[in-house]
C-alpha atoms as a PDB file:
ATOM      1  CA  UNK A   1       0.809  -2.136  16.136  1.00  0.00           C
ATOM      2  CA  UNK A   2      -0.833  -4.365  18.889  1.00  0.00           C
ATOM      3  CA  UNK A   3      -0.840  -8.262  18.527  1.00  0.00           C
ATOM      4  CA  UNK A   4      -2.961  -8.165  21.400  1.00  0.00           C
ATOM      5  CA  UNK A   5      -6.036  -8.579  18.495  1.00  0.00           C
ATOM      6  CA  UNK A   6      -6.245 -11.283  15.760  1.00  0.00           C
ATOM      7  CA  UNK A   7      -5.101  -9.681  12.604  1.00  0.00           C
ATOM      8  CA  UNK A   8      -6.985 -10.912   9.922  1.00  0.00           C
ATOM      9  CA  UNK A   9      -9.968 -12.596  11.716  1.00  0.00           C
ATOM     10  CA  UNK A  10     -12.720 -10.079  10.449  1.00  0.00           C
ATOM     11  CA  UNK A  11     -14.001 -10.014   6.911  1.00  0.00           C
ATOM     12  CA  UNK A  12     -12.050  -9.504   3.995  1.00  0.00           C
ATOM     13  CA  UNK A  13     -12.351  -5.901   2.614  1.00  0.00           C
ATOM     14  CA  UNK A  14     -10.215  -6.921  -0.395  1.00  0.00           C
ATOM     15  CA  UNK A  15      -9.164 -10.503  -1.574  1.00  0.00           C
ATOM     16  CA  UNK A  16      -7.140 -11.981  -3.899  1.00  0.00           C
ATOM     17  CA  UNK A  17      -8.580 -15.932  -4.743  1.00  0.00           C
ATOM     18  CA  UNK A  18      -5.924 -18.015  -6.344  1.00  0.00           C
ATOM     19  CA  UNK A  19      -5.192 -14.921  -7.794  1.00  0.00           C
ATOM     20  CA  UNK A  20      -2.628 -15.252 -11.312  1.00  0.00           C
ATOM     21  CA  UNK A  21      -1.751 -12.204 -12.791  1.00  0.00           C
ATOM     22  CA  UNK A  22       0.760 -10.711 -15.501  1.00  0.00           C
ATOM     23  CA  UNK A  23       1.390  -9.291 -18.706  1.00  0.00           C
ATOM     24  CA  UNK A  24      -0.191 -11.493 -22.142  1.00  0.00           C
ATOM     25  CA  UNK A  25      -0.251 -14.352 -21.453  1.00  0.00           C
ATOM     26  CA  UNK A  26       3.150 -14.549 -18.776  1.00  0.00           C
ATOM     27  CA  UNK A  27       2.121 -14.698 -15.251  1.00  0.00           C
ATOM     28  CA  UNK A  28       4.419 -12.837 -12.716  1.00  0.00           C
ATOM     29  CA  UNK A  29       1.765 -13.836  -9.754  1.00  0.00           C
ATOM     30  CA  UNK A  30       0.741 -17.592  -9.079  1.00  0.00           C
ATOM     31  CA  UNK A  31      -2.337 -18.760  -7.398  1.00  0.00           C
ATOM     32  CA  UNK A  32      -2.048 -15.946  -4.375  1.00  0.00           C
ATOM     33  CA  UNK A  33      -4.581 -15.891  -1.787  1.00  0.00           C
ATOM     34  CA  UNK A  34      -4.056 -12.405   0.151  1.00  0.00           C
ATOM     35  CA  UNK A  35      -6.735 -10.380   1.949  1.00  0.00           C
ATOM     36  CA  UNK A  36      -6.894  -6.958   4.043  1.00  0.00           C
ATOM     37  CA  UNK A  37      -9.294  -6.440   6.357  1.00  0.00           C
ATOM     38  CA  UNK A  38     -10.724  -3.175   8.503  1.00  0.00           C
ATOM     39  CA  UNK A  39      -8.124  -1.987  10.923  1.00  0.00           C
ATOM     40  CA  UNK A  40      -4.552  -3.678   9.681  1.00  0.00           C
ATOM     41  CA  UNK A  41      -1.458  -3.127   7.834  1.00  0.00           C
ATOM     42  CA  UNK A  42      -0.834  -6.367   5.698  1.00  0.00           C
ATOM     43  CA  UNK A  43       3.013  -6.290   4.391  1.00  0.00           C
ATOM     44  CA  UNK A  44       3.523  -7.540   0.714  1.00  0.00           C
ATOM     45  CA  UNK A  45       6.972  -8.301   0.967  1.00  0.00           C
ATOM     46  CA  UNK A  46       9.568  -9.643  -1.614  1.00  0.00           C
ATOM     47  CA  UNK A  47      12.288  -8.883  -4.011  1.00  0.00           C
ATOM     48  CA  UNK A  48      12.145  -6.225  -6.961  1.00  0.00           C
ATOM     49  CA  UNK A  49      10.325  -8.927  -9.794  1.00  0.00           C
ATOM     50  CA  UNK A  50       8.800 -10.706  -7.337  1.00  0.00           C
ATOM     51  CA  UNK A  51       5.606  -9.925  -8.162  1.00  0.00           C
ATOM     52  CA  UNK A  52       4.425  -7.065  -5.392  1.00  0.00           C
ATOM     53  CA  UNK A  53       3.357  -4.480  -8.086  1.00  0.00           C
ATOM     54  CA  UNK A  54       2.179  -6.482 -10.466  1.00  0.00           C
ATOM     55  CA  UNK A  55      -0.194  -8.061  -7.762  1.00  0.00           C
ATOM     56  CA  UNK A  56      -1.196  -4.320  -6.466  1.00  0.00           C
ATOM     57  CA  UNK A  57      -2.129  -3.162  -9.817  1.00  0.00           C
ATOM     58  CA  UNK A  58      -4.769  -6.079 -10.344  1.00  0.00           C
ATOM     59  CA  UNK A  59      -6.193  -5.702  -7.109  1.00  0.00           C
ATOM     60  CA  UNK A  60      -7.254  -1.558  -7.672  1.00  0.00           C
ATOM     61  CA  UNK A  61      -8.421  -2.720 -11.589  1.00  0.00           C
ATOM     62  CA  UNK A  62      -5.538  -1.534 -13.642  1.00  0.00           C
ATOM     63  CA  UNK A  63      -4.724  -5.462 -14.880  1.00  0.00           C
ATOM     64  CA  UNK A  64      -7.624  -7.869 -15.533  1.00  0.00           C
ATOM     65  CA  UNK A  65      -6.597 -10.853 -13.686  1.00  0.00           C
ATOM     66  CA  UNK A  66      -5.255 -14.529 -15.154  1.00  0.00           C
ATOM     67  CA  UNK A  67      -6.761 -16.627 -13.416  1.00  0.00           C
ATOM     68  CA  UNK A  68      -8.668 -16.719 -10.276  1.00  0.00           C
ATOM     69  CA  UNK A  69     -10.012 -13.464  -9.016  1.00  0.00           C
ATOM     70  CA  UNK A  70     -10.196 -10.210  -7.043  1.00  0.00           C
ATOM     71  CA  UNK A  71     -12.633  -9.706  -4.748  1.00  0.00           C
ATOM     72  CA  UNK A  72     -14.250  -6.114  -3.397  1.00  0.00           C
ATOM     73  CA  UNK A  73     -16.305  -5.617  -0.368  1.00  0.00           C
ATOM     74  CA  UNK A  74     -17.239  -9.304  -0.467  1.00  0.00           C
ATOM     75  CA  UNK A  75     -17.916  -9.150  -4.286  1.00  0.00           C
ATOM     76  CA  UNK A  76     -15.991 -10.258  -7.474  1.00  0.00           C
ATOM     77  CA  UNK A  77     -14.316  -6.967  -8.585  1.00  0.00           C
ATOM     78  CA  UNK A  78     -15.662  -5.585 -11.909  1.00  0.00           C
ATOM     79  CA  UNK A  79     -14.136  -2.323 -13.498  1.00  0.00           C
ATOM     80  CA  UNK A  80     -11.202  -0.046 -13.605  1.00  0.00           C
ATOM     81  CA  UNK A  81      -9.599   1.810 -10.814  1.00  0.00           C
ATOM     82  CA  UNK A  82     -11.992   4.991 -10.406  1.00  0.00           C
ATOM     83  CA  UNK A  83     -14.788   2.775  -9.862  1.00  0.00           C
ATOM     84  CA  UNK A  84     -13.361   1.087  -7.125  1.00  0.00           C
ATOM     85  CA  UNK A  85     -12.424   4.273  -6.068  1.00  0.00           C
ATOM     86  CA  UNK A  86     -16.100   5.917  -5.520  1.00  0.00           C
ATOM     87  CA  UNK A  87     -16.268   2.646  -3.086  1.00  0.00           C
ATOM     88  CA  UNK A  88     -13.253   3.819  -1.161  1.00  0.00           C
ATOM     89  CA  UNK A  89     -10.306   2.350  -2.395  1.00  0.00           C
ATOM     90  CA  UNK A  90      -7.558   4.450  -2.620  1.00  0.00           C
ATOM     91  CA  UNK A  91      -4.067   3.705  -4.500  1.00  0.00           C
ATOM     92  CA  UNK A  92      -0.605   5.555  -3.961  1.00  0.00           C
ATOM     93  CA  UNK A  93       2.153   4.500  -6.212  1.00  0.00           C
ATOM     94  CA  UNK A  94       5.650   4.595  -6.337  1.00  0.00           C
ATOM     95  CA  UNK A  95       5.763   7.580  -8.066  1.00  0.00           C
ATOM     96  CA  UNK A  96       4.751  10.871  -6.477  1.00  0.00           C
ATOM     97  CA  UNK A  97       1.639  11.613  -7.677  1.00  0.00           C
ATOM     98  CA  UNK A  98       1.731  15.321  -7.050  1.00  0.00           C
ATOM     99  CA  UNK A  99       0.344  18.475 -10.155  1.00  0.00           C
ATOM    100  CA  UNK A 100       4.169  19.924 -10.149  1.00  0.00           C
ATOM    101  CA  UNK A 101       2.825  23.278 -11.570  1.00  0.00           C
ATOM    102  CA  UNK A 102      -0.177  23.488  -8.668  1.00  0.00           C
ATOM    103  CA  UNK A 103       0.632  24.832  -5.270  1.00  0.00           C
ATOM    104  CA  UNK A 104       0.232  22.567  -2.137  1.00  0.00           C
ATOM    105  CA  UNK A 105      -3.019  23.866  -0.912  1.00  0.00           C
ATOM    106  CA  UNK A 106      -4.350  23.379  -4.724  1.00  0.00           C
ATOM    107  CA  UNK A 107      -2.836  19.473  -4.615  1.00  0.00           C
ATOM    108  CA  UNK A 108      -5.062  18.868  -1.125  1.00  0.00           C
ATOM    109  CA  UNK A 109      -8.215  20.977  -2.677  1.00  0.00           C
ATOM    110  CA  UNK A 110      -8.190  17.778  -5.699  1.00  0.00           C
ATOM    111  CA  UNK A 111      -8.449  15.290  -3.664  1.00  0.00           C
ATOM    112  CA  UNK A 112     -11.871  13.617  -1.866  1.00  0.00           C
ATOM    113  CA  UNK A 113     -10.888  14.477   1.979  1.00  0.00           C
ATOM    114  CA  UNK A 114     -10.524  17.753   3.376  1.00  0.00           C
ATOM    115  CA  UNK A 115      -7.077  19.611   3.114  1.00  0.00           C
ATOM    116  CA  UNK A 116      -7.726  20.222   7.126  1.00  0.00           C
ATOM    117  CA  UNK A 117      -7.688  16.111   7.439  1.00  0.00           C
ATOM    118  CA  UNK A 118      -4.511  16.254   5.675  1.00  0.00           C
ATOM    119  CA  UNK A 119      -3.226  18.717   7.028  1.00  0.00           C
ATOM    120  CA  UNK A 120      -3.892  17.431  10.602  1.00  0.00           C
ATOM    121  CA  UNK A 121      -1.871  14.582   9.696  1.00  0.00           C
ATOM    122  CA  UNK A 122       1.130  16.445   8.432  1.00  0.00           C
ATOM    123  CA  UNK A 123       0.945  19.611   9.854  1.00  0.00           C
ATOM    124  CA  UNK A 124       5.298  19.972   8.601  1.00  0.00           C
ATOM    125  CA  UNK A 125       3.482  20.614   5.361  1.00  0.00           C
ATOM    126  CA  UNK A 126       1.457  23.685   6.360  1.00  0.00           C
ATOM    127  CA  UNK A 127       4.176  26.131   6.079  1.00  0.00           C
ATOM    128  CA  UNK A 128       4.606  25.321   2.480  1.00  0.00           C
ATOM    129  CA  UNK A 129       1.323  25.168   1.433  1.00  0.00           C
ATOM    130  CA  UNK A 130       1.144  28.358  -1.097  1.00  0.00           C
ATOM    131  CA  UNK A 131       4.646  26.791  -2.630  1.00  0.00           C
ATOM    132  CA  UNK A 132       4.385  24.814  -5.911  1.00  0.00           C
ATOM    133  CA  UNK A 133       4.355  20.941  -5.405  1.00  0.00           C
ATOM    134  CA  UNK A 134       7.466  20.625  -7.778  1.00  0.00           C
ATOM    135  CA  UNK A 135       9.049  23.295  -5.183  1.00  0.00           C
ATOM    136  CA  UNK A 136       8.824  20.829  -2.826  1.00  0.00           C
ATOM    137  CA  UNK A 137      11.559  18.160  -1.439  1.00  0.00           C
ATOM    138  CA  UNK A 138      10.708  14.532  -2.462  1.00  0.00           C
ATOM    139  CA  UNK A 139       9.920  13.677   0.980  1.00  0.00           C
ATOM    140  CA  UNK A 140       7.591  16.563   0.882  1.00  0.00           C
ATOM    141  CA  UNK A 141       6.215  15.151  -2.101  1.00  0.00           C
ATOM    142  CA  UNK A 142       5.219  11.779  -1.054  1.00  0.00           C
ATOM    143  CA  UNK A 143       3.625  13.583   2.136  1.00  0.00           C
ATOM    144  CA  UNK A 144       1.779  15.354   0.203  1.00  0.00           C
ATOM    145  CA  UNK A 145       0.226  12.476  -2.279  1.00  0.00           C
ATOM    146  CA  UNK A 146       0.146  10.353   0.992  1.00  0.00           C
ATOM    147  CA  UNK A 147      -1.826  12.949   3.459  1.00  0.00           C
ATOM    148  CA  UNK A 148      -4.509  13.968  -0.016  1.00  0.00           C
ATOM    149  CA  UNK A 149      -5.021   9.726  -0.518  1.00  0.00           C
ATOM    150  CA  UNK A 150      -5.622   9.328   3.203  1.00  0.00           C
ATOM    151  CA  UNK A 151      -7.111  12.449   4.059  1.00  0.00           C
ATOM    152  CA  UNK A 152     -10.526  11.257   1.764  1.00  0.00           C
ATOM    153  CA  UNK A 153     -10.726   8.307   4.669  1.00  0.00           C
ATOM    154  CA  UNK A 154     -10.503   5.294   2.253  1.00  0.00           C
ATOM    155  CA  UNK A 155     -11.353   2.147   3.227  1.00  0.00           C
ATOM    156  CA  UNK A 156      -8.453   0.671   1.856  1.00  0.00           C
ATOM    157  CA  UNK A 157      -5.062   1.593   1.126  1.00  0.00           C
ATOM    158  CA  UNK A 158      -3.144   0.260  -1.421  1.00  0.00           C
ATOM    159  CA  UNK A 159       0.483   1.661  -1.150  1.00  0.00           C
ATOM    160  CA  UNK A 160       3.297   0.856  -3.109  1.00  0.00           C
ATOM    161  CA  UNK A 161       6.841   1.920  -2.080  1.00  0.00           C
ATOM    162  CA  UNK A 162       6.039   4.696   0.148  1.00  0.00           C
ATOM    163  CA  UNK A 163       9.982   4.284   1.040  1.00  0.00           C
ATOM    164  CA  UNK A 164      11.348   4.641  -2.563  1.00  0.00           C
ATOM    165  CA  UNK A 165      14.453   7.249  -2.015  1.00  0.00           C
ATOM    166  CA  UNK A 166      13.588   8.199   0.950  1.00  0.00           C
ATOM    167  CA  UNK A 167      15.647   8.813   4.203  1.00  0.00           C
ATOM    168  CA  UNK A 168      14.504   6.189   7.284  1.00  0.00           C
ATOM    169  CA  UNK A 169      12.895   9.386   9.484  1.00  0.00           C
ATOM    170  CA  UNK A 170      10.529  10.137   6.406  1.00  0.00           C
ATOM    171  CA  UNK A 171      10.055   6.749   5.908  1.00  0.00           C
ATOM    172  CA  UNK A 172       9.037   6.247   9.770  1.00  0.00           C
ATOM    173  CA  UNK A 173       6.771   9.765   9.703  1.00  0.00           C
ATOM    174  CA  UNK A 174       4.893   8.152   6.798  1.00  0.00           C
ATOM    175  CA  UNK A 175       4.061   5.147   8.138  1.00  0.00           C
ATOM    176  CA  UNK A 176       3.288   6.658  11.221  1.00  0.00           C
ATOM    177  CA  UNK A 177       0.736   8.453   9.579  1.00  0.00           C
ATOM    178  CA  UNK A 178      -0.705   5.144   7.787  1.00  0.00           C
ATOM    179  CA  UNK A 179      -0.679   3.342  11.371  1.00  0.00           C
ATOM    180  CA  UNK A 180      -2.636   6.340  12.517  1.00  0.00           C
ATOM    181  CA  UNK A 181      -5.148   5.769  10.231  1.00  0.00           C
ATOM    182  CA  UNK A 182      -5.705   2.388  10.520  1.00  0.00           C
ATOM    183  CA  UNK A 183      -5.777   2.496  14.507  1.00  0.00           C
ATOM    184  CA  UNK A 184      -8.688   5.684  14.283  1.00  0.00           C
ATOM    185  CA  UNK A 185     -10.349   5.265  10.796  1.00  0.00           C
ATOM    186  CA  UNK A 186     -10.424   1.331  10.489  1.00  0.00           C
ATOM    187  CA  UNK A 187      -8.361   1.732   7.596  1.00  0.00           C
ATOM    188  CA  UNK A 188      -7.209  -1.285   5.443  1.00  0.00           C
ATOM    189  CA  UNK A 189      -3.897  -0.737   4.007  1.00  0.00           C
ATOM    190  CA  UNK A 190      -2.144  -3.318   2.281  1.00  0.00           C
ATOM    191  CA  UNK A 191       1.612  -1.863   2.052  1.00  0.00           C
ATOM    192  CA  UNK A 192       3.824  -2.969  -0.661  1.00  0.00           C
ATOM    193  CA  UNK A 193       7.586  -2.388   1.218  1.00  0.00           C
ATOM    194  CA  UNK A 194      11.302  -3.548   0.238  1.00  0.00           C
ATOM    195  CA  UNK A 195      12.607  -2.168   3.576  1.00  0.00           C
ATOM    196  CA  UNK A 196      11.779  -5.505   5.645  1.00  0.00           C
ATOM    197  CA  UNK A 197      12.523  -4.487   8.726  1.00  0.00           C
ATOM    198  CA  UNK A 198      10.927  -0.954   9.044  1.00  0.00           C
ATOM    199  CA  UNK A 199       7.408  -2.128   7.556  1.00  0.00           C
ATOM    200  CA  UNK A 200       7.147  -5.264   9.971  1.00  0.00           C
ATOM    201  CA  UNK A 201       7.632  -2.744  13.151  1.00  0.00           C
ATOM    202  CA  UNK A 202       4.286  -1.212  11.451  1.00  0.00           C
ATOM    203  CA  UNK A 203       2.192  -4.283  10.020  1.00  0.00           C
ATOM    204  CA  UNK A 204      -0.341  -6.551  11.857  1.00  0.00           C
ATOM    205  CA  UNK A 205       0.416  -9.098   8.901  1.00  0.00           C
ATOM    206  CA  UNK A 206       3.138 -10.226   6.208  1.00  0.00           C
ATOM    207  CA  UNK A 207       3.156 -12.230   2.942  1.00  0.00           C
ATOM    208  CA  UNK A 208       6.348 -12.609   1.438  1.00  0.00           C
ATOM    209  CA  UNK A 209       6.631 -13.204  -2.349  1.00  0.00           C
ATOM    210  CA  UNK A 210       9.399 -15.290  -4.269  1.00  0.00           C
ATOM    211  CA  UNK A 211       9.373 -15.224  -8.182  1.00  0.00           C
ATOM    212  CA  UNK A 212       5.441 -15.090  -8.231  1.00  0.00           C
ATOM    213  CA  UNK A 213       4.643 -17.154  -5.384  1.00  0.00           C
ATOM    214  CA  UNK A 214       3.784 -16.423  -1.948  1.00  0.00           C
ATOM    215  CA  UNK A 215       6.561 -18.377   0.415  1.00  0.00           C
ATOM    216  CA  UNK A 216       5.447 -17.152   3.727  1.00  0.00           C
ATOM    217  CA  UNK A 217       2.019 -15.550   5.478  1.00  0.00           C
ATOM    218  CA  UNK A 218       1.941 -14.962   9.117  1.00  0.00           C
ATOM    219  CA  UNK A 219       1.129 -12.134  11.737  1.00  0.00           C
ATOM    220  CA  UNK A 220       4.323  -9.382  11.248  1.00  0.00           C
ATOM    221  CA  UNK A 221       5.420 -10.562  15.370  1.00  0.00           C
ATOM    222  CA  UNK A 222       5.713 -14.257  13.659  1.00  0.00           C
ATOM    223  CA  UNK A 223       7.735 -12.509  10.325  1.00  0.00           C
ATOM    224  CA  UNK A 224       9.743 -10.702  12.813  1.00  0.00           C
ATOM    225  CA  UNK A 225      11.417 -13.696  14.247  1.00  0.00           C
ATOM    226  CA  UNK A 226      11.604 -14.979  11.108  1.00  0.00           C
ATOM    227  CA  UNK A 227      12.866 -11.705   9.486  1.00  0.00           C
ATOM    228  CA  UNK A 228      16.667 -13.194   8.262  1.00  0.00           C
ATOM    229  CA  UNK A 229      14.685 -16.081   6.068  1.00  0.00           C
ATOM    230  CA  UNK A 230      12.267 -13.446   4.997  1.00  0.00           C
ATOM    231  CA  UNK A 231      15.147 -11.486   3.849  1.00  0.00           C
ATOM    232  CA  UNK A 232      16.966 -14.202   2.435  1.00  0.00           C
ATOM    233  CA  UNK A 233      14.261 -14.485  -0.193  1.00  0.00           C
ATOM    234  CA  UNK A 234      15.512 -11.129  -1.446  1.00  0.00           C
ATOM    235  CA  UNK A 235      18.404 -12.618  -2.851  1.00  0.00           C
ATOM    236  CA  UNK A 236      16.142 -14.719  -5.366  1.00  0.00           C
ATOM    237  CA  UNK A 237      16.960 -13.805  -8.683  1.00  0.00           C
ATOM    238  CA  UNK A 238      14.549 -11.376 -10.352  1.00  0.00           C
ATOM    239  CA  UNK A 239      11.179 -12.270 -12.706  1.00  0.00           C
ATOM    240  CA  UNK A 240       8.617 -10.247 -14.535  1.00  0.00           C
ATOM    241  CA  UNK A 241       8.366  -6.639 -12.749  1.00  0.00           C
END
């Protein structure tokens, strides 16, 4: 990450405006106002029910919002999750998203980008390519849903909890990759984290969430002096997921 540039000062790619979002009629996300733009990481920070996934699945289309709106290459967002998708926005969830039965080449053949992109990225997976996905470690896994999503050059990156059960070097080589793509590709990313510390080193900016509301936006240098408050707000109690 360099804050030599001004993260943020370019044109939205994806915007949230006054965003409220939930389940029925219970909102778990309050009047946000988040954007990503070309070429940045933005961190969406905040304890487990504070509102990070719940805001990630209305921005790709799988939640029709509350109140406000989403917003899509400069226009309000219309449709479900594989339109956005022919557009170029690209969504990895918590869960692995690998075909357990299908070997590793077959995984990389499914997606949009060329296995060779992928593998380029990752080249620790090209040893196990001909091995069956469910075969695989869970570190392997997440490469391998991570290097197919980014390997089809998205424009934006939604990724939720790359980290989830993972040891710190995996969780480093994958958001190595992610920088990697942003710095070369222009990728946005916005990168839904609970290990503070680790996805500020890689962010250009951070909004921190607290029971539905956003308590802190800044550049990830300015979160980084910040970083005990931001992790005091981890400690709030827990609402809707």
């Amino acid at each position: 990450m360099s804050d030599t540039a001004t993260p943020g000062a370019g044109p939205a790619l994806l915007e949230a405006v006054d965003l409220s979002a939930g389940y029925g009629s219970l909102a778990a996300v309050r009047n946000l106002n988040l954007k990503v733009g070309a070429g940045e990481i933005v961190a969406l920070l905040g304890a487990n029910g504070a509102g990070k996934t719940t805001t990630i699945l209305t921005l790709c289309g799988e939640l029709e919002p509350l109140g406000g709106e989403v917003r899509w290459l400069g226009e309000p967002a219309k449709g479900p999750l594989h339109r956005r998708a022919r557009d170029g926005l690209s969504l990895v969830t918590e869960e692995k998203s690998v075909f357990m039965g299908l070997s590793a080449s077959e995984n990389l053949r499914l997606g949009s980008g060329d296995p060779s992109a992928a593998i380029e990225l990752f080249p620790e997976l090209e040893p196990h390519l001909a091995r069956k996905a469910g075969l695989l470690s869970g570190g392997q896994q997440q490469m391998l849903t991570l290097a197919r999503a980014l390997a089809g050059r998205p424009r934006v990156l939604l990724a939720d909890e790359l980290s989830l059960g993972l040891a710190p070097i995996l969780v480093h080589r994958l958001l190595e990759a992610v920088r990697r793509c942003v710095d070369d590709l222009g990728t946005g990313v916005l990168l839904v984290e609970q290990h503070v510390r680790e996805a500020l080193q890689w962010a250009d900016r951070v909004y921190v969430l607290e029971r539905g509301v956003c308590v802190f936006e800044d550049t990830a240098s300015s979160g980084r002096l910040h970083i005990e408050e931001i992790e005091r707000s981890y400690l709030a109690g827990p609402t809707a997921s």
